[in-house]
N, C-alpha and C. Protein backbone atom coordinates (compact mmCIF):
# COMPACT_ATOMS: atom_id res chain seq x y z
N UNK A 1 -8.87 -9.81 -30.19
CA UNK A 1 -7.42 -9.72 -30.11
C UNK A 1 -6.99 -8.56 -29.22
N UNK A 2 -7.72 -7.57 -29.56
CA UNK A 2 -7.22 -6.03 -28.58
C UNK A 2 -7.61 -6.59 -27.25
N UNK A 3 -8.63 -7.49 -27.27
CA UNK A 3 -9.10 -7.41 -25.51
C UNK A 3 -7.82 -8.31 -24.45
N UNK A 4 -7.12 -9.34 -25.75
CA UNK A 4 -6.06 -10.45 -24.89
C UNK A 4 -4.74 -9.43 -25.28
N UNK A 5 -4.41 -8.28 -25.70
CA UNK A 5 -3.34 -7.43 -25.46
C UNK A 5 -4.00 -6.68 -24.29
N UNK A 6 -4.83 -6.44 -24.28
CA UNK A 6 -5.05 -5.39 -22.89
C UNK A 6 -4.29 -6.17 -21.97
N UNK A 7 -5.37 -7.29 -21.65
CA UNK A 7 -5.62 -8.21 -20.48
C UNK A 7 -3.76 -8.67 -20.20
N UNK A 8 -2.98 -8.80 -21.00
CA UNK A 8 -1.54 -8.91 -20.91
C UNK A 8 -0.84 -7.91 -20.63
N UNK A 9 -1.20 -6.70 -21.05
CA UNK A 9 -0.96 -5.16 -20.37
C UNK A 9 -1.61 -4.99 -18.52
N UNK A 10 -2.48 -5.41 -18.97
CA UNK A 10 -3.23 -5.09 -17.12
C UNK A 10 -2.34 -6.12 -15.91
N UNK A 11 -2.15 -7.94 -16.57
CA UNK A 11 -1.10 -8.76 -15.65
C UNK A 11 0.32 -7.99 -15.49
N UNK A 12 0.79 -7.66 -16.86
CA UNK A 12 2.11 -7.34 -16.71
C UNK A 12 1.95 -5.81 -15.47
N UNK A 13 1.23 -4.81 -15.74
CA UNK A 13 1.41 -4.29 -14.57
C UNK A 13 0.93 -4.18 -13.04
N UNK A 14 0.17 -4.94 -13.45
CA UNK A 14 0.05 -5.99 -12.17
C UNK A 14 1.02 -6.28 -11.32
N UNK A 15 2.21 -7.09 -12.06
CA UNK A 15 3.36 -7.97 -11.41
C UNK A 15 4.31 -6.81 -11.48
N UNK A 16 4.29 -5.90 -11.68
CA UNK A 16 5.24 -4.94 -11.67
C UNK A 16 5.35 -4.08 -10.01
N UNK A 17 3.52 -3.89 -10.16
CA UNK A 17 2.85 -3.45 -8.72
C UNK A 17 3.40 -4.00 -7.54
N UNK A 18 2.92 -5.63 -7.94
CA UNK A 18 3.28 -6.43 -6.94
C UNK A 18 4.92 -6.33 -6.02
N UNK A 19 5.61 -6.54 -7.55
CA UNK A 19 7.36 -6.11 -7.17
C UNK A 19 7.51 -5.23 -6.34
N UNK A 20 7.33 -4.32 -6.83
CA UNK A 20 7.63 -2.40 -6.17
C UNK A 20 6.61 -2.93 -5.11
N UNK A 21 5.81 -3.34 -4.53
CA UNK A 21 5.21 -3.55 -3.00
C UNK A 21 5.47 -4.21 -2.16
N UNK A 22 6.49 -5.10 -3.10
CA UNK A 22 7.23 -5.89 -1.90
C UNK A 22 8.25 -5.34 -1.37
N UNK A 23 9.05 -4.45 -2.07
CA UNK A 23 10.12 -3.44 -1.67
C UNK A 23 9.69 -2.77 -0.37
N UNK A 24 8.09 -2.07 -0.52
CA UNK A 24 7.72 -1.10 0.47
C UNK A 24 7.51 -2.01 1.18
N UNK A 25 7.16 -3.31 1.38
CA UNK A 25 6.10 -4.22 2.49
C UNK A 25 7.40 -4.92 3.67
N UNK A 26 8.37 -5.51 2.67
CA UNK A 26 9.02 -6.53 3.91
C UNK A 26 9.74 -5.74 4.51
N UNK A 27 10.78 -5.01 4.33
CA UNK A 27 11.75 -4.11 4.93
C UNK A 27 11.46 -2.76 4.65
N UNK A 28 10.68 -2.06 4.66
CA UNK A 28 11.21 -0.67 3.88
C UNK A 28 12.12 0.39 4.81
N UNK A 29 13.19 1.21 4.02
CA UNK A 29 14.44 1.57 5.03
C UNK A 29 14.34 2.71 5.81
N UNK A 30 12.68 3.47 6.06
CA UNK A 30 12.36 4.50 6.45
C UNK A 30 11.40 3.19 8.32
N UNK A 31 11.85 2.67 8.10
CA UNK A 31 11.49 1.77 8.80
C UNK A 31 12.38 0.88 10.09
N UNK A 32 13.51 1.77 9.71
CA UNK A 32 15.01 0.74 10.28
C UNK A 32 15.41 1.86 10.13
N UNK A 33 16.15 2.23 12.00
CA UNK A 33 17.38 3.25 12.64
C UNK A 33 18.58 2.15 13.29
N UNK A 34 19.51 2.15 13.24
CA UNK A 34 20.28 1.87 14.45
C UNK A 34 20.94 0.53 13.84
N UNK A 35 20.26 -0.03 12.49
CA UNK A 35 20.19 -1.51 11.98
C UNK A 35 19.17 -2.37 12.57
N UNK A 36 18.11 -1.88 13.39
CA UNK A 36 16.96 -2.66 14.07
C UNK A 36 15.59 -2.23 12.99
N UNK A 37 14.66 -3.00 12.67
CA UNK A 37 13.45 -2.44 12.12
C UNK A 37 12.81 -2.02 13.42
N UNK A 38 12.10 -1.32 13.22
CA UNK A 38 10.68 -0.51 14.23
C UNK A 38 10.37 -1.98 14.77
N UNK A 39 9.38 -2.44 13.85
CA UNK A 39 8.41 -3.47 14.65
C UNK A 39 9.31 -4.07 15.83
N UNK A 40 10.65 -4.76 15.61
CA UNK A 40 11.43 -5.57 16.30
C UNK A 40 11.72 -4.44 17.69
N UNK A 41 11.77 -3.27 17.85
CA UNK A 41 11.84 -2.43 18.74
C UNK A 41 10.47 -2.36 19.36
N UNK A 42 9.87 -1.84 18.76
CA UNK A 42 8.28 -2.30 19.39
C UNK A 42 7.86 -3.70 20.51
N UNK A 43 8.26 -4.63 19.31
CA UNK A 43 8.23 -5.39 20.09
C UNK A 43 8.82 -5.76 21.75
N UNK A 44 10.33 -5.37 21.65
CA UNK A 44 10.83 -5.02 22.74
C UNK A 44 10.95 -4.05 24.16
N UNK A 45 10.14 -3.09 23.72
CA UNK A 45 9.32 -2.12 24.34
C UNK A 45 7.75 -2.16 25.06
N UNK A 46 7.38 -3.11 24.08
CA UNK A 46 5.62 -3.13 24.13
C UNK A 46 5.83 -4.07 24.56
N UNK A 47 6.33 -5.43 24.49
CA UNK A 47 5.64 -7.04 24.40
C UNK A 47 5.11 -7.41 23.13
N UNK A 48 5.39 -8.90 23.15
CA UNK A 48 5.07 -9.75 21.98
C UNK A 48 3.22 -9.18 21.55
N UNK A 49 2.39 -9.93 22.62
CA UNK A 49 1.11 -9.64 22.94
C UNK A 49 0.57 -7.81 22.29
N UNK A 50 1.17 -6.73 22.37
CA UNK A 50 1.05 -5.48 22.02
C UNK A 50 1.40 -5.51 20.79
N UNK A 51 2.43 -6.06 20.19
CA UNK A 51 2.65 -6.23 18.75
C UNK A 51 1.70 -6.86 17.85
N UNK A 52 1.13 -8.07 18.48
CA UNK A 52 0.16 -8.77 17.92
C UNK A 52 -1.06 -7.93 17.81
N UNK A 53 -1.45 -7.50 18.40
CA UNK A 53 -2.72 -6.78 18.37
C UNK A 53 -2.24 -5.35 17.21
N UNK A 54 -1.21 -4.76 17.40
CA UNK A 54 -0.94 -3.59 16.49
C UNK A 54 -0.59 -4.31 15.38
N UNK A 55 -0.03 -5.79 15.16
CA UNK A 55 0.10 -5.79 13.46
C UNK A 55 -1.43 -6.56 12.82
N UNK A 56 -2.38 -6.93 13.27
CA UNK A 56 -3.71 -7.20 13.08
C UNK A 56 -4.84 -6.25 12.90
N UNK A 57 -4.73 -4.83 13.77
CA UNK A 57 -5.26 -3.64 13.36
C UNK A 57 -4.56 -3.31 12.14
N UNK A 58 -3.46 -3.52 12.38
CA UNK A 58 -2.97 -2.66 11.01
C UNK A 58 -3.38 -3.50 9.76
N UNK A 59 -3.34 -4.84 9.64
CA UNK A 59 -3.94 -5.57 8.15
C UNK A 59 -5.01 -4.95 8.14
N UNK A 60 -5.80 -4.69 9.38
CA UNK A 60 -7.23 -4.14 8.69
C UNK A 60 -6.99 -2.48 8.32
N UNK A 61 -6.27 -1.86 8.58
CA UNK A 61 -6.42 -0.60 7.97
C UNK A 61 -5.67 -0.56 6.87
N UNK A 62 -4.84 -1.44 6.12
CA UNK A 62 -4.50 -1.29 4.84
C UNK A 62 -5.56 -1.77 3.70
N UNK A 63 -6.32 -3.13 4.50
CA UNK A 63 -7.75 -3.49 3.18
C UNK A 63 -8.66 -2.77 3.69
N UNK A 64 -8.77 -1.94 5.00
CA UNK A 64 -10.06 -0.46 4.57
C UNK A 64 -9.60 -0.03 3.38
N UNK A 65 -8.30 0.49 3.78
CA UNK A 65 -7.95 1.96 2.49
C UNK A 65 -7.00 1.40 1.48
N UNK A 66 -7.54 0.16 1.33
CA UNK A 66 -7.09 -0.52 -0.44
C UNK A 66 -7.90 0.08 -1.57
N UNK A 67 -6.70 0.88 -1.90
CA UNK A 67 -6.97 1.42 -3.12
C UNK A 67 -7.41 2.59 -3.44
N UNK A 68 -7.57 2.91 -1.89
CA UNK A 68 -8.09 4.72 -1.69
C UNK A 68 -7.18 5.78 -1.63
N UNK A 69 -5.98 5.33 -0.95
CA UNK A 69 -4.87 6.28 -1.19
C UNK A 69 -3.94 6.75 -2.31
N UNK A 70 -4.01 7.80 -2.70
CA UNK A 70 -3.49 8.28 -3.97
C UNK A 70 -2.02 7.95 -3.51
N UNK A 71 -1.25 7.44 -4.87
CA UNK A 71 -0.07 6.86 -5.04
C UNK A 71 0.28 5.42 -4.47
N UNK A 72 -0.77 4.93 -3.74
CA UNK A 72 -0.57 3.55 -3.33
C UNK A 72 -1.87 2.60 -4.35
N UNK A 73 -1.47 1.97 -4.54
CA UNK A 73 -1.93 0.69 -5.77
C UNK A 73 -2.23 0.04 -4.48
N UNK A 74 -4.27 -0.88 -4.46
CA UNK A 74 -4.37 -1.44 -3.72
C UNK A 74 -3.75 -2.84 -3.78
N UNK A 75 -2.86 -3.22 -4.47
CA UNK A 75 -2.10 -4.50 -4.36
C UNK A 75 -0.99 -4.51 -3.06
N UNK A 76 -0.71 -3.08 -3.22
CA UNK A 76 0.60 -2.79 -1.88
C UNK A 76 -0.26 -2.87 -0.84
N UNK A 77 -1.39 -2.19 -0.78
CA UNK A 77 -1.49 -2.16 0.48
C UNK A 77 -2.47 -4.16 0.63
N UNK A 78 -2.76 -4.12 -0.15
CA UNK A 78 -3.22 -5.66 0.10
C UNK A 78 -1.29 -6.99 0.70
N UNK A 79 -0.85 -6.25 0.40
CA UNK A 79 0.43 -7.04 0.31
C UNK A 79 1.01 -6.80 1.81
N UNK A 80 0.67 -5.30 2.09
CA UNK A 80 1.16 -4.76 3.22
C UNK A 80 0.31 -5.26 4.70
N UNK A 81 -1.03 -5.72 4.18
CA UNK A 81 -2.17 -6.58 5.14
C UNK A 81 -1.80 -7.37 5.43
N UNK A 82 -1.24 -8.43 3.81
CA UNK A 82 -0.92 -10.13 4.30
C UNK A 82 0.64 -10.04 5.14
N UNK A 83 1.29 -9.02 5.16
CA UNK A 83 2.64 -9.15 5.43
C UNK A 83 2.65 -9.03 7.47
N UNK A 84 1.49 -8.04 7.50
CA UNK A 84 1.30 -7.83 9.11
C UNK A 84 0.52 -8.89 9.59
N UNK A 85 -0.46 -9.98 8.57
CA UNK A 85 -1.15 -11.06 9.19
C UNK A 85 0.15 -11.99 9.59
N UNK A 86 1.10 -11.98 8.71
CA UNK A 86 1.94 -13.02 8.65
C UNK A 86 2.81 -12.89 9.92
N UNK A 87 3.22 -11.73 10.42
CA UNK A 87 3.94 -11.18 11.58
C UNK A 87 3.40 -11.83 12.67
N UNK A 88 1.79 -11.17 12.81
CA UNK A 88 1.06 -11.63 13.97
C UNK A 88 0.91 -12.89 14.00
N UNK A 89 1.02 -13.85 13.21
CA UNK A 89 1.19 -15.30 13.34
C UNK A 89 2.27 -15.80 14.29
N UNK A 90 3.60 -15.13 13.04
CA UNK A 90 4.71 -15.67 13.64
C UNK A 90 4.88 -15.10 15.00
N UNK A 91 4.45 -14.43 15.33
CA UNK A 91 4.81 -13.44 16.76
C UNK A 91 4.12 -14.61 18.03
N UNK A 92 2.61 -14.73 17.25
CA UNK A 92 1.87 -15.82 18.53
C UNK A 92 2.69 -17.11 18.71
N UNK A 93 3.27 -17.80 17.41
CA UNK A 93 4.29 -18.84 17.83
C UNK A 93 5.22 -18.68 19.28
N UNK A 94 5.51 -17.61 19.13
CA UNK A 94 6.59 -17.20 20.07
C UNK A 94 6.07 -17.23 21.48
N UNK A 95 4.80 -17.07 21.99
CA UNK A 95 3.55 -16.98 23.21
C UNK A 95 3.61 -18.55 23.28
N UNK A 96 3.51 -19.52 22.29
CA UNK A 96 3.15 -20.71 22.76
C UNK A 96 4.38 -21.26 23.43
């Protein structure tokens, strides 16, 4: 019985993690001057092609240091990986 209260303690903050990482992952407001996000400036500066390659390094340096950085829960930064794979997708649409 104690082990299926844990295991309901460990999901529930789990999904709590998850929440609070989506806050930091899709928009976060240290991220946006002017009403533009960074990336979307980047993009406009660099090229589509330069973005793609910087949001694909970057998934990989959030699942290196999943779970290594003190105060980040590796769910954020796992969240913060799939969120830059998802970019560089949509970004290559835009090339075709």
């Amino acid at each position: 019985m104690a082990d299926l209260e844990y295991k309901k303690k460990q999901e529930a903050l789990k999904k709590e993690a998850l929440e609070k990482a989506k806050e930091m992952v899709n928009h976060p407001s240290h991220y946006q001057k002017d009403g533009k996000e960074c990336i979307d400036v980047m993009e406009e500066e660099f090229g589509t092609a330069a973005v793609i390659d910087f949001c694909i390094c970057n998934a990989f340096k959030y699942r290196f240091r999943a779970g290594h950085k003190v105060g980040n829960p590796a769910e954020q930064d796992e969240a913060k990986a799939l969120w830059y794979e998802a970019k560089a997708e949509e970004l290559k649409q835009k090339l075709q």
